[in-house]
C-alpha atoms as a PDB file:
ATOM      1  CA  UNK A   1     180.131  22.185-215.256  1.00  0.00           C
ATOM      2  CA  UNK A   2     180.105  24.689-217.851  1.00  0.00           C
ATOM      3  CA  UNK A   3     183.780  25.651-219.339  1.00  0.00           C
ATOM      4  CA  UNK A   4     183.695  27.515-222.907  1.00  0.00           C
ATOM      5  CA  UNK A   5     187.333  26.058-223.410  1.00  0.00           C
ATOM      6  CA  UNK A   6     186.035  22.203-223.094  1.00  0.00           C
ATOM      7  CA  UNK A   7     187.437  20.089-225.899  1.00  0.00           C
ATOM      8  CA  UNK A   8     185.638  17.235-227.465  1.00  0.00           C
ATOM      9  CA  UNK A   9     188.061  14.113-227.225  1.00  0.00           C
ATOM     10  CA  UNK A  10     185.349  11.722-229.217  1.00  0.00           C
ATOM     11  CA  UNK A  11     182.742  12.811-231.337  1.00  0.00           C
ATOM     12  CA  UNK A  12     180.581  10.355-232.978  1.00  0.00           C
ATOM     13  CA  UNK A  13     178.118  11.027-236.154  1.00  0.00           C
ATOM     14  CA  UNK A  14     174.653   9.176-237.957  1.00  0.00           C
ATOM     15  CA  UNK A  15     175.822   9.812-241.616  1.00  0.00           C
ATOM     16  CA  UNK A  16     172.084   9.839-243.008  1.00  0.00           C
ATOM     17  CA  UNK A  17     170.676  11.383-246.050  1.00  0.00           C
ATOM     18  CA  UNK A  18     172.558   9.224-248.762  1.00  0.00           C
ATOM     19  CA  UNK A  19     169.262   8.299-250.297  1.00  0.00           C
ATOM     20  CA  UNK A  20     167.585  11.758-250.357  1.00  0.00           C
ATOM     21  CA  UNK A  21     170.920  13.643-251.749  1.00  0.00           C
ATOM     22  CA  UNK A  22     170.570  10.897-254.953  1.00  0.00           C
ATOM     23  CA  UNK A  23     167.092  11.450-255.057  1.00  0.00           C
ATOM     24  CA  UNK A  24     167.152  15.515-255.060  1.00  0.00           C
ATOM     25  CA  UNK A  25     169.536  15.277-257.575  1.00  0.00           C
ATOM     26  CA  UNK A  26     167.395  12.085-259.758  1.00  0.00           C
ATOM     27  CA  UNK A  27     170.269  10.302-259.501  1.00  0.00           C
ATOM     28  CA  UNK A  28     170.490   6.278-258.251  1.00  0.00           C
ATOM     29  CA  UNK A  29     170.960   5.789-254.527  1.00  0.00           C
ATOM     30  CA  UNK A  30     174.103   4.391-255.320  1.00  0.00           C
ATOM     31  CA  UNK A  31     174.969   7.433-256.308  1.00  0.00           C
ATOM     32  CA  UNK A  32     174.534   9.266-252.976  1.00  0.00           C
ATOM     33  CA  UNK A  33     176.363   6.528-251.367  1.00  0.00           C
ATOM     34  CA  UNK A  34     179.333   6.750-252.913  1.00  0.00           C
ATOM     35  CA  UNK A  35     179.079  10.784-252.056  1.00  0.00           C
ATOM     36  CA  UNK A  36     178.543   9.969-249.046  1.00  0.00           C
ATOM     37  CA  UNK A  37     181.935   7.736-249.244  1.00  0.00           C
ATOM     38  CA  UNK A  38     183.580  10.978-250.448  1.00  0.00           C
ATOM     39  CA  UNK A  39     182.697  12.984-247.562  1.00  0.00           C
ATOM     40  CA  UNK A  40     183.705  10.241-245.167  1.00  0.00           C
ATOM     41  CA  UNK A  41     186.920  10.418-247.154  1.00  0.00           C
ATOM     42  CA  UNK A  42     187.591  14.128-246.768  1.00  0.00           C
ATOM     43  CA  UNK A  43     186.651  13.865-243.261  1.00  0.00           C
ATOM     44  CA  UNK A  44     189.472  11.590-241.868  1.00  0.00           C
ATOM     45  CA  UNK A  45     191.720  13.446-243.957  1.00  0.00           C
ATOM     46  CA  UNK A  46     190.709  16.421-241.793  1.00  0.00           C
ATOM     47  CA  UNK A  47     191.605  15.122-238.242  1.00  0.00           C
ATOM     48  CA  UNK A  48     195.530  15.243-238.796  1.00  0.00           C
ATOM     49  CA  UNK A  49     194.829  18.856-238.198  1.00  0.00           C
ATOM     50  CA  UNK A  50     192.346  18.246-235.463  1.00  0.00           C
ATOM     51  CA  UNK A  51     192.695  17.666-231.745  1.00  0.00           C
ATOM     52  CA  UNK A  52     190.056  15.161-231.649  1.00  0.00           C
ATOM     53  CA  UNK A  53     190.917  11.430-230.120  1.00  0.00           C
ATOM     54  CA  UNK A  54     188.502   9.837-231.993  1.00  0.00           C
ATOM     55  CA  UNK A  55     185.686  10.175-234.420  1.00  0.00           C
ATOM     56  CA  UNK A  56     183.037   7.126-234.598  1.00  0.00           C
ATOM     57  CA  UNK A  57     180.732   6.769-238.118  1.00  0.00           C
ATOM     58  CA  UNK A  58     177.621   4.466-238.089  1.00  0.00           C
ATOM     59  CA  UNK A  59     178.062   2.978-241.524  1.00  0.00           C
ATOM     60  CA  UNK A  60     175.881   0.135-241.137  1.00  0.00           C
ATOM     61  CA  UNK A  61     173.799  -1.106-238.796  1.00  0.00           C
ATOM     62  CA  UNK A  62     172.062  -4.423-237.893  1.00  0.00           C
ATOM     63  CA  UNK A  63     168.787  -3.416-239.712  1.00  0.00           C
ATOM     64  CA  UNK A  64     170.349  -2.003-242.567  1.00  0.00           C
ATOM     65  CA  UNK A  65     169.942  -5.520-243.755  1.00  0.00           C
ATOM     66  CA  UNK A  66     166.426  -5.211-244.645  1.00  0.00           C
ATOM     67  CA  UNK A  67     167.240  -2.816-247.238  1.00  0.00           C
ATOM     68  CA  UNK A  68     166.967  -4.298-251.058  1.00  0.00           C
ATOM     69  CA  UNK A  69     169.822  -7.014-251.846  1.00  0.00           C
ATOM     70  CA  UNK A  70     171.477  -4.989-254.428  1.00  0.00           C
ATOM     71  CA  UNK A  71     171.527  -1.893-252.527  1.00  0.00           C
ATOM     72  CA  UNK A  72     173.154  -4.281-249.346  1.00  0.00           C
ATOM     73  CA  UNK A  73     175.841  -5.186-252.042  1.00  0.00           C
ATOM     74  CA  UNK A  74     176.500  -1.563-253.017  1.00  0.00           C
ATOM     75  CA  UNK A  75     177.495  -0.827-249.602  1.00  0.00           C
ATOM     76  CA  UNK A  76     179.438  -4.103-249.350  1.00  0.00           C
ATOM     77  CA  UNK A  77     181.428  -3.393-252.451  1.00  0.00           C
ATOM     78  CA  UNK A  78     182.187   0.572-251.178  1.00  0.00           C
ATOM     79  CA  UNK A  79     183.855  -0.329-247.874  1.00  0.00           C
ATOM     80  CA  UNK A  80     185.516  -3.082-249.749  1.00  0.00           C
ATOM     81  CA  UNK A  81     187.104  -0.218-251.944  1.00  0.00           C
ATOM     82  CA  UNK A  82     187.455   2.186-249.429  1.00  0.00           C
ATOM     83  CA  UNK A  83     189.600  -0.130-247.027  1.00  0.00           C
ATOM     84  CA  UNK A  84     191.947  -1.057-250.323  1.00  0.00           C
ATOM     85  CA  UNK A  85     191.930   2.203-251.331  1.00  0.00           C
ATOM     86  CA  UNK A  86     192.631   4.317-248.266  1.00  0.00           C
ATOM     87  CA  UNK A  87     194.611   1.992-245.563  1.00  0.00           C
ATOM     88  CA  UNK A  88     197.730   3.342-246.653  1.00  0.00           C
ATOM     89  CA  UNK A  89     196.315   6.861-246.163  1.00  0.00           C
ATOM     90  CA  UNK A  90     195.561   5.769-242.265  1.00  0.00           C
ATOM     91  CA  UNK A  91     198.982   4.077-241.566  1.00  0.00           C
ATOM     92  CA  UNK A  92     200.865   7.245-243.071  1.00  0.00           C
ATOM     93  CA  UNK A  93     198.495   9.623-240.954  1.00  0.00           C
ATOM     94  CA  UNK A  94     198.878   7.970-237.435  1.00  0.00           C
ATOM     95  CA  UNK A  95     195.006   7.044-237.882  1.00  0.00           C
ATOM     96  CA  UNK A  96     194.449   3.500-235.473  1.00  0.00           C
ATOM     97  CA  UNK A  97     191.329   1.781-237.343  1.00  0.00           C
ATOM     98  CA  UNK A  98     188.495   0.175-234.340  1.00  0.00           C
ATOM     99  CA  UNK A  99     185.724  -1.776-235.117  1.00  0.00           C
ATOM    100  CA  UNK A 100     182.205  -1.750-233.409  1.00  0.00           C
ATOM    101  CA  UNK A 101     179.396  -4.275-234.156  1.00  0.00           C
ATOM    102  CA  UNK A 102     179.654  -7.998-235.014  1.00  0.00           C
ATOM    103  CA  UNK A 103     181.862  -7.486-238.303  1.00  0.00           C
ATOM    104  CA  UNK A 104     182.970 -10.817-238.385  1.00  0.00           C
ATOM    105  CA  UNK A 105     179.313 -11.887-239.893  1.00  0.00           C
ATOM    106  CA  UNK A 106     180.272  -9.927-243.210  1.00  0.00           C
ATOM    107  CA  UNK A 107     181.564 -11.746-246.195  1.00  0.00           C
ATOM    108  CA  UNK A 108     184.691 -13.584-245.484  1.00  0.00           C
ATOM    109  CA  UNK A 109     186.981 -11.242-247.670  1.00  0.00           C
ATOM    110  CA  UNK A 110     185.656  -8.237-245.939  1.00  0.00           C
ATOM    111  CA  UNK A 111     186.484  -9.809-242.542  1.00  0.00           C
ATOM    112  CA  UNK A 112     189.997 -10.290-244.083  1.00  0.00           C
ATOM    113  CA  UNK A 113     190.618  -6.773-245.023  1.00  0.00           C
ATOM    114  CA  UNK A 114     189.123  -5.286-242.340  1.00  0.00           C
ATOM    115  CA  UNK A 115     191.222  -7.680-239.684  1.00  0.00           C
ATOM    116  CA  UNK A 116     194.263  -6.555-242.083  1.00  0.00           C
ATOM    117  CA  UNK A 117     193.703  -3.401-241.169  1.00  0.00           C
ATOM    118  CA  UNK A 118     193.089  -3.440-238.032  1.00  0.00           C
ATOM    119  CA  UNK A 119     196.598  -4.964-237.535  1.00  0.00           C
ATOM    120  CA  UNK A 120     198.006  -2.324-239.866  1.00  0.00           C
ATOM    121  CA  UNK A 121     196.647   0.626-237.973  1.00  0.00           C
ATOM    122  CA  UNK A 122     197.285  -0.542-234.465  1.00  0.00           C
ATOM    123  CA  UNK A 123     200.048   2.123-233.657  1.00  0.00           C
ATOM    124  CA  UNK A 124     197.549   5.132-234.386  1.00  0.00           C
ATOM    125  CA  UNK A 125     197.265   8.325-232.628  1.00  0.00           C
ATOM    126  CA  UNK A 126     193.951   8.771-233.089  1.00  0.00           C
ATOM    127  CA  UNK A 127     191.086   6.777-234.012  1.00  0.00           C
ATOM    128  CA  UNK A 128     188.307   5.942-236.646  1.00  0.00           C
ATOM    129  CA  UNK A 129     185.834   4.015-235.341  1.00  0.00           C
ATOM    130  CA  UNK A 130     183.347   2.361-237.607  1.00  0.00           C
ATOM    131  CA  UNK A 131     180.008   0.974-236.632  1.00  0.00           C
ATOM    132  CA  UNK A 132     179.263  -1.993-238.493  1.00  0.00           C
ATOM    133  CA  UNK A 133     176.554  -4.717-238.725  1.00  0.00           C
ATOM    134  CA  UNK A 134     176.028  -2.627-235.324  1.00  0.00           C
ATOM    135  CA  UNK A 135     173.068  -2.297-232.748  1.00  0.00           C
ATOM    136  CA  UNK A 136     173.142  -0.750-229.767  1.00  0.00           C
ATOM    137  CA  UNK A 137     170.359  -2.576-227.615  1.00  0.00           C
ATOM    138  CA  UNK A 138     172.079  -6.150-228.869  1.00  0.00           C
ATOM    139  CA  UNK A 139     175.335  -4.508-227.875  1.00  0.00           C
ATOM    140  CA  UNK A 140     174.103  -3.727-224.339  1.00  0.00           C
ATOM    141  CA  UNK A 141     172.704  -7.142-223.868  1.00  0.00           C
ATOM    142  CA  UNK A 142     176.167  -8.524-225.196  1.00  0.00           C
ATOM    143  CA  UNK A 143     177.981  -6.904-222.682  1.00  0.00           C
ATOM    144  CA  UNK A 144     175.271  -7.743-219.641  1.00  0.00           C
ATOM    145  CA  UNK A 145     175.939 -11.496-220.787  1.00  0.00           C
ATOM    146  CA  UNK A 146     179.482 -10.888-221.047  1.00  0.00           C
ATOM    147  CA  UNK A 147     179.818  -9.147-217.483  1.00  0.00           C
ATOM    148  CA  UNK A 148     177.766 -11.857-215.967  1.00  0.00           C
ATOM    149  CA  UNK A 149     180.223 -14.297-217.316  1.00  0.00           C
ATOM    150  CA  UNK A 150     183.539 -12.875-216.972  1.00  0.00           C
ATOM    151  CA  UNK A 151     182.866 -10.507-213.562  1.00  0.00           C
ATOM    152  CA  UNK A 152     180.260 -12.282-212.143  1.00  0.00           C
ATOM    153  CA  UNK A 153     178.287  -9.387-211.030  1.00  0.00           C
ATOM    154  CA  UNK A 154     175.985  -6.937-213.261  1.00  0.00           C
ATOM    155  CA  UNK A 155     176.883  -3.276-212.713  1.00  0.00           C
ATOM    156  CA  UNK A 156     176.903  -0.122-214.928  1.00  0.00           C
ATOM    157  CA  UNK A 157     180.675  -0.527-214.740  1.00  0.00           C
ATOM    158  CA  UNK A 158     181.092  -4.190-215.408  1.00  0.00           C
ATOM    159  CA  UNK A 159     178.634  -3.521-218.304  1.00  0.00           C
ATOM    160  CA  UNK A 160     180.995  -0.816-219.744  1.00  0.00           C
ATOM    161  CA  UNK A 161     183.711  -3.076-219.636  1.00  0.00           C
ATOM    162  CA  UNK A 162     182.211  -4.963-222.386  1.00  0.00           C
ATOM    163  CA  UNK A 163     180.510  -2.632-224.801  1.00  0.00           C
ATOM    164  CA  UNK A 164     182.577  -2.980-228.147  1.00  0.00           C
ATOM    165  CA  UNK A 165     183.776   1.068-227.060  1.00  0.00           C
ATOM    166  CA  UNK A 166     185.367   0.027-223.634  1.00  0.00           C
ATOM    167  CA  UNK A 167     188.725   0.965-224.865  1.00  0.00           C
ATOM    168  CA  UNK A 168     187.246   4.327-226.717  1.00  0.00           C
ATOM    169  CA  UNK A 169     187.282   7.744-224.735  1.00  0.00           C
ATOM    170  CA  UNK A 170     183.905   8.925-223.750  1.00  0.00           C
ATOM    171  CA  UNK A 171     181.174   9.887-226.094  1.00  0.00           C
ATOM    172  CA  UNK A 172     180.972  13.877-225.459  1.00  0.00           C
ATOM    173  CA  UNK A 173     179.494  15.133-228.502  1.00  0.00           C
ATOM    174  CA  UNK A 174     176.795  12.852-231.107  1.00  0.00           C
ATOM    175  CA  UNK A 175     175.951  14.313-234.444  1.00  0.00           C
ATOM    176  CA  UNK A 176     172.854  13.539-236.718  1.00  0.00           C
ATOM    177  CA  UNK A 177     172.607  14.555-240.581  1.00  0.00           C
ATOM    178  CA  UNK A 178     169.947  15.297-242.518  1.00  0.00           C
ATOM    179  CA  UNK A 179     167.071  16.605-240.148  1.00  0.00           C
ATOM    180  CA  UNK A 180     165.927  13.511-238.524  1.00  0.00           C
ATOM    181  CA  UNK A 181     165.588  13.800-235.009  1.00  0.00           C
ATOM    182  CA  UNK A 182     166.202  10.437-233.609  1.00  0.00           C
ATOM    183  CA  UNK A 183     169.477   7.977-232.228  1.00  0.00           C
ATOM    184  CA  UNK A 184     168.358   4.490-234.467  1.00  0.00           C
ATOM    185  CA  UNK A 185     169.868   2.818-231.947  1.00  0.00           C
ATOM    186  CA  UNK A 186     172.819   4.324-231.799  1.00  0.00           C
ATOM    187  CA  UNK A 187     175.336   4.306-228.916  1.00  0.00           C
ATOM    188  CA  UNK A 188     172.223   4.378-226.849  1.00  0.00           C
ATOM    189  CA  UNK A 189     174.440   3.371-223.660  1.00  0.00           C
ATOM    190  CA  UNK A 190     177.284   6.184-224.810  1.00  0.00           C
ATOM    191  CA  UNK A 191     175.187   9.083-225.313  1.00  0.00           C
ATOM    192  CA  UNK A 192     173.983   8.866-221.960  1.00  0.00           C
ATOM    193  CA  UNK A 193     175.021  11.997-221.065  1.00  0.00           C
ATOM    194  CA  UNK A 194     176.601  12.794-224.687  1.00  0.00           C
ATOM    195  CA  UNK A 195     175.743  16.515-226.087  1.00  0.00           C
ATOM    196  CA  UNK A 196     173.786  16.130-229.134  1.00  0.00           C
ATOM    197  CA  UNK A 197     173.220  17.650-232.441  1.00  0.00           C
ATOM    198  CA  UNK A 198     170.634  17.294-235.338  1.00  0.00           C
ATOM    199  CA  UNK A 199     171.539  19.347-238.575  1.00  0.00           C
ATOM    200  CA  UNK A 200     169.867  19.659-241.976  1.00  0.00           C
ATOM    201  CA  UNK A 201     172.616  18.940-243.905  1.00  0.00           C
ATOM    202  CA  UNK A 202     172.043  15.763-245.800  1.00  0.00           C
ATOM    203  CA  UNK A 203     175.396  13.559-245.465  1.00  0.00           C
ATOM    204  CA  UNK A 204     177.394  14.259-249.082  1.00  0.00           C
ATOM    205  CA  UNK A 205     177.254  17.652-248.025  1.00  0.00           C
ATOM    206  CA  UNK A 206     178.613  17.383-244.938  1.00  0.00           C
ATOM    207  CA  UNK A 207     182.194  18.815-244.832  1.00  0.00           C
ATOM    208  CA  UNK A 208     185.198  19.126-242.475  1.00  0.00           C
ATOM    209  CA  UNK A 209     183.810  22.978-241.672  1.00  0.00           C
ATOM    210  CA  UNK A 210     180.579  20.906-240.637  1.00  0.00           C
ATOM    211  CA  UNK A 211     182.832  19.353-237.675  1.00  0.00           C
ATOM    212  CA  UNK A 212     184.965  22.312-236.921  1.00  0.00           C
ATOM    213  CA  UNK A 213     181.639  24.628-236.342  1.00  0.00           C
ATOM    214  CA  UNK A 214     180.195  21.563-234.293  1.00  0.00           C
ATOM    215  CA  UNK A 215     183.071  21.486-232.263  1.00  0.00           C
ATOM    216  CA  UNK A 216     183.070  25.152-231.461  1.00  0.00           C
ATOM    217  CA  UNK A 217     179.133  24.437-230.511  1.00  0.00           C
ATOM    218  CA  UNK A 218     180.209  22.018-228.228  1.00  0.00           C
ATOM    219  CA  UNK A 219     182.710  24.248-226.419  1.00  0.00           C
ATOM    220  CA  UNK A 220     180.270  26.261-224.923  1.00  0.00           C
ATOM    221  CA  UNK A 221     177.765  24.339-223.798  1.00  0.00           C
ATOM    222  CA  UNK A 222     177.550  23.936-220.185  1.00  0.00           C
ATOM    223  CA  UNK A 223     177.615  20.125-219.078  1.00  0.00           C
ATOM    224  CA  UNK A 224     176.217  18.991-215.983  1.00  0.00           C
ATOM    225  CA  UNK A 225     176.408  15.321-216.001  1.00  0.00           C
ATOM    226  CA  UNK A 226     173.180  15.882-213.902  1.00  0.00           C
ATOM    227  CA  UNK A 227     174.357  18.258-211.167  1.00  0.00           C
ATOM    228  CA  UNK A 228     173.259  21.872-211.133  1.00  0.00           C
END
């Protein structure tokens, strides 16, 4: 159905191109991480004068753990930060913290700030959702295990019952950064019938005008959720 007023209630977004904004630049990865931290930062601060329901990051996913020790422990040590540093900042802004992934892997402290907030941000009006220690094909067979178990019966809606988004509106809009053309199994399930966008803008660079000119992409596309 095509409508050029449609409004996108959750937008999700691959923030990728840490690596190659440090490198441009000669700088350490760490470097373009914690940029990319920054622009994460200056993001949330931008929905409390958006309509959007809720805006879903993949910050780390289940094969991010192949990546060098030290640079594992970078990340680690910047969401450790950024959930001391910015919580308040949520509960005063009505943002309601969600978790996707199997978190509760991640170093015990983590667990314990992230559960903290969790708590803490319950009341929200709108929603960050981060992806963490997050695949999407293990996620789908978690939830066809799940479904079997708890409803006895396999079917796309018992499955959806149990993906770690069942309580998150629908996907409509899924944003890439920095050229690549490609989900990394991402909300594979979600994006189903999810509009989609690839831009060359490497992630530090990314900026709340960045989501606003997205958004006004999205509102004219015609969606057919495959009707004609």
């Amino acid at each position: 159905m095509s409508n050029a007023n449609q409004r996108a209630r959750h937008v999700a977004i691959i923030m990728d191109g840490n690596g190659r904004w440090a490198k441009k630049r000669h700088l350490p990865r760490v470097v373009g991480h914690q940029r990319g931290v920054e622009a994460v930062r200056s993001l949330v601060r931008s929905l409390k004068n958006s309509d959007l329901e809720c805006l879903t990051l993949y910050a780390f996913s289940s094969e991010n753990w192949k990546r060098p020790e030290d640079e594992v422990a970078d990340l680690m040590n910047m969401l450790r930060k950024f959930i001391v540093s910015d919580l308040e900042e949520f509960v005063e802004n009505g943002v309601k913290l969600a978790i996707i992934g199997d978190y509760q892997v991640l170093a015990p402290d983590i667990v314990d700030l992230l559960e903290d907030a969790l708590a803490r941000t319950v009341n929200g009006t709108r929603t960050v959702a981060v992806a963490l220690n997050y695949g999407s094909q293990t996620e789908i067979v978690r939830a066809a295990r799940l479904a079997i178990d708890h409803e006895g019966i396999l079917t796309p809606e018992t499955l959806e019952k149990h993906l770690y988004t069942h309580e998150l509106p629908p996907l409509d809009l899924l944003i890439r950064t920095s050229g690549e053309v490609r989900l990394s199994n991402f909300l594979l399930w979600q994006a189903a019938y999810a509009e989609m966008l690839f831009l060359d803008v490497l992630w530090p660079d990314f900026t709340p005008e960045h989501l606003a000119e997205a958004l006004d992409n999205f509102a004219t596309r015609e969606r057919r959720f495959g009707g004609r």
